[in-house]
C-alpha atoms as a PDB file:
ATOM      1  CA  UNK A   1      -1.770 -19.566   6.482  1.00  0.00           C
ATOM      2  CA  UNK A   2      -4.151 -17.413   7.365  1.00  0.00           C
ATOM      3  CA  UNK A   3      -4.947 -13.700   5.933  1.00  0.00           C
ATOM      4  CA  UNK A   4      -5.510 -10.784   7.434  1.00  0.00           C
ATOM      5  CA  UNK A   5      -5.942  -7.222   5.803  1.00  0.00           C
ATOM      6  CA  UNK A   6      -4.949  -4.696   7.821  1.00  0.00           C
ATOM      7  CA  UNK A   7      -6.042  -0.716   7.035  1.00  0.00           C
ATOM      8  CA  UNK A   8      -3.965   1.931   8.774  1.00  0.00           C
ATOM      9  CA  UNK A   9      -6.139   5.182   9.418  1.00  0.00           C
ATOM     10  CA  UNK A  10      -4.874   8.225  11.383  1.00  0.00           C
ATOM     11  CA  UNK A  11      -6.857  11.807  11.673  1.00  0.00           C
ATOM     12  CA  UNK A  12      -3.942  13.971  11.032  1.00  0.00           C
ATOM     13  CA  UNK A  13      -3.772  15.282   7.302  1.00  0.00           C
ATOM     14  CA  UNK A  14      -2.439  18.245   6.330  1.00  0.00           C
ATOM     15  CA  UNK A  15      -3.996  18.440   2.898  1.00  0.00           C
ATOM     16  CA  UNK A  16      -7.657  16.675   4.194  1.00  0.00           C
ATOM     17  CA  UNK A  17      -7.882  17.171   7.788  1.00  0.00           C
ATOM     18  CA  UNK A  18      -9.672  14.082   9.405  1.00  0.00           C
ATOM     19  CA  UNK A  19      -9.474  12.052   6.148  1.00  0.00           C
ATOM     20  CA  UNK A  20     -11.112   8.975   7.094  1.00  0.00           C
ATOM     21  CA  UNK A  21     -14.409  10.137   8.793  1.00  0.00           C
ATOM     22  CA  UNK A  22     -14.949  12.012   5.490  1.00  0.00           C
ATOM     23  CA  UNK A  23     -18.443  11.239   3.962  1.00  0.00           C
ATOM     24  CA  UNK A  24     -18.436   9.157   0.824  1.00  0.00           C
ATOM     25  CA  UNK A  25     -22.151   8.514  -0.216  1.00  0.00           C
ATOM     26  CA  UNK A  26     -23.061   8.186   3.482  1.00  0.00           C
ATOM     27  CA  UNK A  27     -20.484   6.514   4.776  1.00  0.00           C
ATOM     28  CA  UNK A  28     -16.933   7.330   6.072  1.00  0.00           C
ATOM     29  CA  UNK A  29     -14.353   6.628   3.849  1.00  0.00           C
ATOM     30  CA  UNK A  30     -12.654   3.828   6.097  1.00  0.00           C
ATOM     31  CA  UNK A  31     -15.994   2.141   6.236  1.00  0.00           C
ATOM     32  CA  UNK A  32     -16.229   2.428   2.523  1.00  0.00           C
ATOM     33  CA  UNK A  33     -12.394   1.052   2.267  1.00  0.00           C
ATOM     34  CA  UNK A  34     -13.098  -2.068   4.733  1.00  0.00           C
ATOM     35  CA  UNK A  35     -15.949  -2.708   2.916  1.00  0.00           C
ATOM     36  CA  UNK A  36     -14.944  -3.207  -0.402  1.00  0.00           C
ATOM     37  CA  UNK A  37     -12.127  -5.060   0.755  1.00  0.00           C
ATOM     38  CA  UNK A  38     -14.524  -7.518   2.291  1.00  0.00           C
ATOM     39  CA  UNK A  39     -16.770  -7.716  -0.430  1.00  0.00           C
ATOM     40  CA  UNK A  40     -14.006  -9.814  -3.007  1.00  0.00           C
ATOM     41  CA  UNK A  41     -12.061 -11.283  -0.225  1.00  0.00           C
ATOM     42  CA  UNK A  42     -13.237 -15.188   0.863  1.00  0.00           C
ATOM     43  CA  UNK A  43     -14.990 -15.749   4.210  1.00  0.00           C
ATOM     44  CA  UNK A  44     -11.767 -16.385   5.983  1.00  0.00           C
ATOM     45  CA  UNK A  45     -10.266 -13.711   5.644  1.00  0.00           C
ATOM     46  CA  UNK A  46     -10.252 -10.875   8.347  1.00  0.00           C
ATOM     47  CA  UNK A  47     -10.256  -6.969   7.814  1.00  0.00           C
ATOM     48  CA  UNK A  48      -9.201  -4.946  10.563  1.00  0.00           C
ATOM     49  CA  UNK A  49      -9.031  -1.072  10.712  1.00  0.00           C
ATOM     50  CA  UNK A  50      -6.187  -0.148  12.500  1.00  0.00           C
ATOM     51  CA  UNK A  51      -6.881   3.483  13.794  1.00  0.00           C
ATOM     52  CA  UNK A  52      -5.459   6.287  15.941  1.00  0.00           C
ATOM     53  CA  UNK A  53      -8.656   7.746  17.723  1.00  0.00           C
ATOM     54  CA  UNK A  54     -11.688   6.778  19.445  1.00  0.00           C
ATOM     55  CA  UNK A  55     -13.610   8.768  16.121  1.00  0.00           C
ATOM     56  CA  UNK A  56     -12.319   6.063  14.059  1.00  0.00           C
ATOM     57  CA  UNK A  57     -12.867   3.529  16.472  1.00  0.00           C
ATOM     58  CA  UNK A  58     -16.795   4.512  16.397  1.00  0.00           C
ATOM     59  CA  UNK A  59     -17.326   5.287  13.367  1.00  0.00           C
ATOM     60  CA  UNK A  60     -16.142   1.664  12.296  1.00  0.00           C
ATOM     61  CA  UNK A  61     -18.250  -0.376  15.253  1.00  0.00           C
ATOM     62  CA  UNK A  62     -20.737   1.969  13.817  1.00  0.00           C
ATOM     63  CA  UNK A  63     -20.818  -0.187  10.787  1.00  0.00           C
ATOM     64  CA  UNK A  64     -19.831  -3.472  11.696  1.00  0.00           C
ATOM     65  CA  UNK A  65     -15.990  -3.159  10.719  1.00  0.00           C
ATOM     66  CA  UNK A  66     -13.330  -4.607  13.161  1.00  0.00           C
ATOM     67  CA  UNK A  67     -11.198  -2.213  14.633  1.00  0.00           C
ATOM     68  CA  UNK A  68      -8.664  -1.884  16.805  1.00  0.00           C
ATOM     69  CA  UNK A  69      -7.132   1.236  18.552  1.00  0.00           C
ATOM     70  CA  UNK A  70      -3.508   2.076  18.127  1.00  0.00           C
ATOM     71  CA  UNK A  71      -0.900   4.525  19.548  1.00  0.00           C
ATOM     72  CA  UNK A  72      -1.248   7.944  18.155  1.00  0.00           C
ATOM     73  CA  UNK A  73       2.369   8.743  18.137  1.00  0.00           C
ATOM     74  CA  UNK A  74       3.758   5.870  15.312  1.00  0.00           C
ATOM     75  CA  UNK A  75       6.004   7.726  13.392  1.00  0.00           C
ATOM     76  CA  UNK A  76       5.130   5.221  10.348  1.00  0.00           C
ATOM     77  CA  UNK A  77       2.711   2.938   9.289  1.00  0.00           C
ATOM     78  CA  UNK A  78       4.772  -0.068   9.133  1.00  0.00           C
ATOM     79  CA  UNK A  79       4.823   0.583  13.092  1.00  0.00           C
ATOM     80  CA  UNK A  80       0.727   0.909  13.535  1.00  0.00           C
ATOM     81  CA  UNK A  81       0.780  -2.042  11.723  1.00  0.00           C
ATOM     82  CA  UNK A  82       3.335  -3.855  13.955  1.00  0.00           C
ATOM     83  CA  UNK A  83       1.227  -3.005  16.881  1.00  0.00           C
ATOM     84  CA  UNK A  84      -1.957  -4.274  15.490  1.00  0.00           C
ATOM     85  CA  UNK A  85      -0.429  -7.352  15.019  1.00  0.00           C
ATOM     86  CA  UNK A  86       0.590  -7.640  18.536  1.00  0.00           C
ATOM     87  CA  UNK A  87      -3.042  -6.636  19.803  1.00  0.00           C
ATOM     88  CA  UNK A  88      -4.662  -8.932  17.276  1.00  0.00           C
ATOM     89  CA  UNK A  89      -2.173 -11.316  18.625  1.00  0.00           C
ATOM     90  CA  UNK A  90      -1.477 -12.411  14.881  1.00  0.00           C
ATOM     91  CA  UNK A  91       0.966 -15.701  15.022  1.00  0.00           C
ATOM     92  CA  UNK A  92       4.321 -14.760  12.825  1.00  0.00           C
ATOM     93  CA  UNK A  93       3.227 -16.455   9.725  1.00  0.00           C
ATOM     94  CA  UNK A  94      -0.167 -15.078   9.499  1.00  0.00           C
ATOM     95  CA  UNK A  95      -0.092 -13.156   6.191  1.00  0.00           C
ATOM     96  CA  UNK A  96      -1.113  -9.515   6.317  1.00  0.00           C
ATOM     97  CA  UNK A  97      -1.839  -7.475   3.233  1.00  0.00           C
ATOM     98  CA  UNK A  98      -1.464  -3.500   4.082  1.00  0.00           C
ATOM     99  CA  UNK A  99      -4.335  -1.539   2.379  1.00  0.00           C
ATOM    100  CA  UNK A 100      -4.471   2.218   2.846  1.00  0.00           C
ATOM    101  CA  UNK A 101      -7.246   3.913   4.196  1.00  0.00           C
ATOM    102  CA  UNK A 102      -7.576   6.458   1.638  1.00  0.00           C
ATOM    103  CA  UNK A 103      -8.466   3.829  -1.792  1.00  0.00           C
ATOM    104  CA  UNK A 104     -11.978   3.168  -1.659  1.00  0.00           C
ATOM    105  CA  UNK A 105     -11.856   1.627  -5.387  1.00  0.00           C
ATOM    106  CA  UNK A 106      -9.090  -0.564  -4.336  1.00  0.00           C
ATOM    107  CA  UNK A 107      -9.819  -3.851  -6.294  1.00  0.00           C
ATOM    108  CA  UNK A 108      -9.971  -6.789  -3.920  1.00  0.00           C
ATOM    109  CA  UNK A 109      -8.822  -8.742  -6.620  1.00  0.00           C
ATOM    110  CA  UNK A 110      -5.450  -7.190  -6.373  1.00  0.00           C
ATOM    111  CA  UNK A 111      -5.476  -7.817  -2.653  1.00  0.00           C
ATOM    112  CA  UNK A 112      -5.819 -11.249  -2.824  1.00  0.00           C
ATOM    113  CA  UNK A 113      -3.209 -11.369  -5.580  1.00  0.00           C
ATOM    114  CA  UNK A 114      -0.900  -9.828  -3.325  1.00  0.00           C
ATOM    115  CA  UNK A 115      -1.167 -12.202  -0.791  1.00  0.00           C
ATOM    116  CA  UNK A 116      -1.018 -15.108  -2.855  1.00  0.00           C
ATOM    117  CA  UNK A 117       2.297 -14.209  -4.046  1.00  0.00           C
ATOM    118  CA  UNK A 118       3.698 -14.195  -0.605  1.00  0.00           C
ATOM    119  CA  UNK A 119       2.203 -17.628  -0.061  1.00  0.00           C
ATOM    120  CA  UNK A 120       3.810 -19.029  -3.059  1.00  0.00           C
ATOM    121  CA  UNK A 121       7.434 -16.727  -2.893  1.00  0.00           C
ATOM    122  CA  UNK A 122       8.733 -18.000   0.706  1.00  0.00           C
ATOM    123  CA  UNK A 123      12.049 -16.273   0.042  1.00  0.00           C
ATOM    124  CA  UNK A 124      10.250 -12.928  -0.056  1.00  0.00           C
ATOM    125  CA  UNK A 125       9.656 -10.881   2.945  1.00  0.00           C
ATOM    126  CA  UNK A 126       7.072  -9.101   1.122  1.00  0.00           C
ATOM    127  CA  UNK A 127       5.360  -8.712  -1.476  1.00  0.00           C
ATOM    128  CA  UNK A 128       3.650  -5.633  -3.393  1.00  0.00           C
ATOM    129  CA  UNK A 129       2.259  -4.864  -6.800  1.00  0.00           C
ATOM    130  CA  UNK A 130       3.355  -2.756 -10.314  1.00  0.00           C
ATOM    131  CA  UNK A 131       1.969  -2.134 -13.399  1.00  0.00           C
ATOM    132  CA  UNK A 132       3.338  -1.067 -16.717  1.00  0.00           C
ATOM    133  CA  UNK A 133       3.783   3.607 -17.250  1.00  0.00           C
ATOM    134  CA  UNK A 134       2.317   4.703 -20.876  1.00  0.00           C
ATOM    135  CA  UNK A 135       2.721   8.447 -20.188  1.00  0.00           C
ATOM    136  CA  UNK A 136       6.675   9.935 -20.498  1.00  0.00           C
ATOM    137  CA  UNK A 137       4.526  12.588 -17.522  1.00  0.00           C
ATOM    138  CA  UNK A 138       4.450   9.855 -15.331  1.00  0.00           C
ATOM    139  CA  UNK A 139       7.369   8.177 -15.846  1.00  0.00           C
ATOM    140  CA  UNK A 140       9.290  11.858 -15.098  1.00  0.00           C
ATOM    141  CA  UNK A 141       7.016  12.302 -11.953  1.00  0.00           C
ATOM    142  CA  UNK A 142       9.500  11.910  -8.699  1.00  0.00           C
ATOM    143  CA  UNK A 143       5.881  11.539  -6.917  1.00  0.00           C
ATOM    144  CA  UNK A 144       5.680   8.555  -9.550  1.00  0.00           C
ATOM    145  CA  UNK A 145       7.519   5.722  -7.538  1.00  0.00           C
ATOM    146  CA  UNK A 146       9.285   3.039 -10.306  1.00  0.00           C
ATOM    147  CA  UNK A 147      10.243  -0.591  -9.775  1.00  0.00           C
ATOM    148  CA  UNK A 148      12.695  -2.412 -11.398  1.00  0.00           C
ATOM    149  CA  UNK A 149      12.456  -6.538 -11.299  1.00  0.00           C
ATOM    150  CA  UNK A 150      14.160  -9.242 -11.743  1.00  0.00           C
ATOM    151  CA  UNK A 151      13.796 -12.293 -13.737  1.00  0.00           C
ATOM    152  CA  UNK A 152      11.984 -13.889 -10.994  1.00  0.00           C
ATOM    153  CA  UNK A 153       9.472 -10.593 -10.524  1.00  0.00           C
ATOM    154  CA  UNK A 154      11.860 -10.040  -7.206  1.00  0.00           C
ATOM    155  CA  UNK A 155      12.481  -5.972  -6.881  1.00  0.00           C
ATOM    156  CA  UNK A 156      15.857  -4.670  -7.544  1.00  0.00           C
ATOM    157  CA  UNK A 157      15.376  -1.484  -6.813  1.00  0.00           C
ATOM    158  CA  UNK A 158      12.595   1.144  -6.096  1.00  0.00           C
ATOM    159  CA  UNK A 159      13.021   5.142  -6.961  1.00  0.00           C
ATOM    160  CA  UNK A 160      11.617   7.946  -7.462  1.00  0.00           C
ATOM    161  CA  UNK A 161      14.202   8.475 -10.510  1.00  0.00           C
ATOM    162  CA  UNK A 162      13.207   6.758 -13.788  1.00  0.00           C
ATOM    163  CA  UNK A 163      14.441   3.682 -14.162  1.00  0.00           C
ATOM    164  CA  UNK A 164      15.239   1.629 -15.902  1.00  0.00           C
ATOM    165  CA  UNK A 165      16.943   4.325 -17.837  1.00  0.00           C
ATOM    166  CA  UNK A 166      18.184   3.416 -21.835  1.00  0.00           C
ATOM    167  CA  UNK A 167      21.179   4.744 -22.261  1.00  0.00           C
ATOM    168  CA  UNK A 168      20.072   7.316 -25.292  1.00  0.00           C
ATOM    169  CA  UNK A 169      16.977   8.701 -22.737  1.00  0.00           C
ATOM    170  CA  UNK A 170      18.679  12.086 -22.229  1.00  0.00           C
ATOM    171  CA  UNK A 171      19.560  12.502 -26.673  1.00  0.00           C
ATOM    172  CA  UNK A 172      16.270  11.770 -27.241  1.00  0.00           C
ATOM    173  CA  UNK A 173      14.860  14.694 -24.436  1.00  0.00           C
ATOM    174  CA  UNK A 174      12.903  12.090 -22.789  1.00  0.00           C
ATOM    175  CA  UNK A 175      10.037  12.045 -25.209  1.00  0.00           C
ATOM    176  CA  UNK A 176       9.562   8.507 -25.464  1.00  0.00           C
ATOM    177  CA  UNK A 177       9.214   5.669 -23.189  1.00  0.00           C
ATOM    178  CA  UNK A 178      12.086   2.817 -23.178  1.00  0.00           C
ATOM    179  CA  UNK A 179      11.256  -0.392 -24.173  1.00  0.00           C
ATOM    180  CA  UNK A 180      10.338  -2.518 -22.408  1.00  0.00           C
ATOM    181  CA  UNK A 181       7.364  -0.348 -20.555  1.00  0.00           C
ATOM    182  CA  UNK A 182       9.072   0.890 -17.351  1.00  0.00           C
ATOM    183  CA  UNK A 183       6.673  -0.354 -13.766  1.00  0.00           C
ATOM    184  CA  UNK A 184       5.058   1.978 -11.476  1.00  0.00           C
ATOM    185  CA  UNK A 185       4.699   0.676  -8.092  1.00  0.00           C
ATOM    186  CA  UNK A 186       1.719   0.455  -6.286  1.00  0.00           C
ATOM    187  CA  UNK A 187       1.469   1.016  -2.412  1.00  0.00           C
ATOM    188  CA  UNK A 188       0.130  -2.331  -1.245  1.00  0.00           C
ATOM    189  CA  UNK A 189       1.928  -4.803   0.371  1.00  0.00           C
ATOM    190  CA  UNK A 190       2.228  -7.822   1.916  1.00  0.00           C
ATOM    191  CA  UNK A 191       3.659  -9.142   4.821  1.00  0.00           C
ATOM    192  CA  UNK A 192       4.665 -12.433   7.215  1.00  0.00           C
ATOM    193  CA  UNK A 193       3.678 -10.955  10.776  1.00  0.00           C
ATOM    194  CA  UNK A 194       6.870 -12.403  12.105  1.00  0.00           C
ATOM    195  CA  UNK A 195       8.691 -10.009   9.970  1.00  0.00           C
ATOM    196  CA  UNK A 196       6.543  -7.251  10.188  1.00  0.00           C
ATOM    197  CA  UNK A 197       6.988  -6.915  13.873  1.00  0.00           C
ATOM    198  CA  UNK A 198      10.773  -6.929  12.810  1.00  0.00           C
ATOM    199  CA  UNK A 199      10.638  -4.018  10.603  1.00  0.00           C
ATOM    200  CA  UNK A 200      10.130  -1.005  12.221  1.00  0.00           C
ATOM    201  CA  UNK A 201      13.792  -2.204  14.733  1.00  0.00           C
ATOM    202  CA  UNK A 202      15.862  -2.217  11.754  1.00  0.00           C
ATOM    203  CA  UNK A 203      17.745   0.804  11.425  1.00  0.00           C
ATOM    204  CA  UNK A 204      17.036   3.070   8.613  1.00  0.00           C
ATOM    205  CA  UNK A 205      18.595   2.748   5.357  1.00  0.00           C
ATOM    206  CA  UNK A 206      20.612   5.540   3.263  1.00  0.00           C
ATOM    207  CA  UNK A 207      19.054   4.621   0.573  1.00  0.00           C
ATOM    208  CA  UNK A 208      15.600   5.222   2.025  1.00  0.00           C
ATOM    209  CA  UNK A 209      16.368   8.686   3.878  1.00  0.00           C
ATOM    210  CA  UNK A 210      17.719   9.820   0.208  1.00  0.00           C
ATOM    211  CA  UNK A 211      14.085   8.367  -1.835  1.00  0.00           C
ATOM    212  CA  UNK A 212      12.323   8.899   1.149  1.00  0.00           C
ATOM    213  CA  UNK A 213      10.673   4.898   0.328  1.00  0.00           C
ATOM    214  CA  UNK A 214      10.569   3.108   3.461  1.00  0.00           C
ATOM    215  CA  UNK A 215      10.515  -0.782   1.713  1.00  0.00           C
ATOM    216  CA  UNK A 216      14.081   0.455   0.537  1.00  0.00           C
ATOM    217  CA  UNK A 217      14.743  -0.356   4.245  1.00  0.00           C
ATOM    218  CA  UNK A 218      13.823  -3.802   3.955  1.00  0.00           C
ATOM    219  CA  UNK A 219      16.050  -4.599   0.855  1.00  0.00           C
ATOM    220  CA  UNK A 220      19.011  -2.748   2.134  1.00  0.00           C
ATOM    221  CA  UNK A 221      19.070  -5.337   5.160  1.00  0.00           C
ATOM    222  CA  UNK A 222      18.714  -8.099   2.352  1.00  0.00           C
ATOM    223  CA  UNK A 223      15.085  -8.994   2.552  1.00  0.00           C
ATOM    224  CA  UNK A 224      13.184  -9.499  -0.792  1.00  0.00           C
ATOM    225  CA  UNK A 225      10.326  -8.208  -2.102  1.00  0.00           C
ATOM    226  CA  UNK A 226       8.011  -9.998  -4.907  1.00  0.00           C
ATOM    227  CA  UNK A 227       6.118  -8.113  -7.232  1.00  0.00           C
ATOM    228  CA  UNK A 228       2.656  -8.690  -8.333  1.00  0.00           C
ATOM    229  CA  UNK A 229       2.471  -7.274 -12.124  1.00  0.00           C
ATOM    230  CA  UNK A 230      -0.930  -6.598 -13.493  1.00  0.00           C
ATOM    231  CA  UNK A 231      -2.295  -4.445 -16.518  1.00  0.00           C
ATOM    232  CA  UNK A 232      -4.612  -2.637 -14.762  1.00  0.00           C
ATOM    233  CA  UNK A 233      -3.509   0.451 -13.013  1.00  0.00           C
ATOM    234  CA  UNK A 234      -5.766   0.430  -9.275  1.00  0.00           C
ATOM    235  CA  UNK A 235      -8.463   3.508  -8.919  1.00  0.00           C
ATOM    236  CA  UNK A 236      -6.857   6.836  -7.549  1.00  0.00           C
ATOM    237  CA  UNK A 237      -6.748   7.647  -3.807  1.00  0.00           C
ATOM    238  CA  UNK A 238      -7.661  10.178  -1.768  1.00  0.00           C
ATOM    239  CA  UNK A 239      -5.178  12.824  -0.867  1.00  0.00           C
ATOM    240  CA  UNK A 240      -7.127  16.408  -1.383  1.00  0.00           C
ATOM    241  CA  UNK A 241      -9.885  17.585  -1.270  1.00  0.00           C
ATOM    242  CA  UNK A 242     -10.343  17.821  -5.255  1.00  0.00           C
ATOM    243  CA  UNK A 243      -9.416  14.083  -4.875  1.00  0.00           C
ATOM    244  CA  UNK A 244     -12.488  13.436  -2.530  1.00  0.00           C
ATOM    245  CA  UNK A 245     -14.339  15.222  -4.574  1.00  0.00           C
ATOM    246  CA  UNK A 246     -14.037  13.043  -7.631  1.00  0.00           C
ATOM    247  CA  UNK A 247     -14.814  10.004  -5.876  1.00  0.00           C
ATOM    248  CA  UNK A 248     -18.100  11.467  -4.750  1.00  0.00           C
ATOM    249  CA  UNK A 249     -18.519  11.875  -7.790  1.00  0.00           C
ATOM    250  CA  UNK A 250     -17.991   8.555  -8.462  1.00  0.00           C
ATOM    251  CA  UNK A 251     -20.238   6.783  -5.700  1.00  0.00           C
ATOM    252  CA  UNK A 252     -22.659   8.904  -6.548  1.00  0.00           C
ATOM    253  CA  UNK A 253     -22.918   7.631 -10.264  1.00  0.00           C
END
């Protein structure tokens, strides 16, 4: 099967207006994003920036990244996706890993374990990635998104909440972690293209309007969702300007 990484990019940003022309080291960041993807992926594989304006469009041709140019009015990114699928004309079981266009230290290494999960987990829809909370701050954080697994790494739930919860959490004032180490999810996923031109018909789920996590959608209608757990927690994104900032910072180093 073949893979294909697909990096959603859109100009509107209320915190970073026009986030992914912005200048890391020379480049824009989507250029920066695409290209570190390439650089640990294998030869066959094919990166694709799926953007919303002829700027992105230009500034990726500009630089010898694939793009294509998709509706400006998706009201997700499971939907831009969908569409580059159809304009890439993507045959349902081409894999697609989903990498955001704001992580320019993604590790490519955790790209192509995302997709190899999906190859080996047929029952799973999708597949996305975890890794073990150390700070109580985090695990508290709502903006900190948790994952709870089965014993076959398939999700059971995702939540803003912390979970799991042990049953003394709220005696002890939630000072400590339970054991063992709760998961924080990390947005990357994985897809079949088949079903990712499904998702964006199914009707929403309660469950997701109330988190506000849109893979909730796909479990609700019983689809599964494999988990990729690794030590390492993946470089910070870009979501403000401090944020930006700090991976100038960074590049420039």
């Amino acid at each position: 099967m073949s893979l294909t990484v697909l990096i959603p990019a859109r100009l509107a940003s209320t915190r970073l207006p026009n986030k992914p022309l912005a200048d890391i080291a020379g480049l824009p960041m989507i250029v920066r994003v695409a290209q570190r993807v390439s650089s640990g992926l294998g030869a066959g594989t094919r990166v694709v920036v799926a953007g919303d304006s002829p700027g992105i469009v230009q500034a990726c041709q500009q630089h010898g990244v694939e793009v294509v140019l998709t509706r400006v009015d998706h009201p997700s990114g499971s939907d831009r996706l969908a569409e580059a699928c159809d304009l890439l004309k993507l045959p349902d079981e081409a894999l697609v890993v989903n990498v955001q266009g704001d992580e320019p230290l993604i590790d490519p290494a955790l790209v192509s374990a995302v997709a190899e999960l999906l190859r080996q987990r047929p029952e799973a829809s999708m597949s996305t990635a975890a890794h073990p909370i150390h700070e109580v701050a985090d695990f508290v954080n709502p903006n900190v998104v948790k994952v709870v697994l089965d014993a076959r790494d398939l999700a059971l739930y995702f939540s803003r909440a912390p979970i799991a919860w042990w049953r003394d959490g709220f005696a002890q004032g939630v000072k400590t972690l339970p054991d063992p180490a709760p998961l924080r999810h990390i947005g990357i996923y994985g897809y079949r293209a088949g079903f990712l031109r499904q998702f964006p018909k199914l009707a929403q789920a309660p469950i997701e309007v109330t988190e506000a996590l849109e893979q909730l959608r796909a479990m609700w209608h019983g689809h599964r969702i494999a988990v990729h757990v690794t030590q390492q927690a993946p470089g910070a994104g870009v979501d403000t300007p401090e944020d930006l900032a700090r991976v100038r910072r960074l590049f420039a180093a």
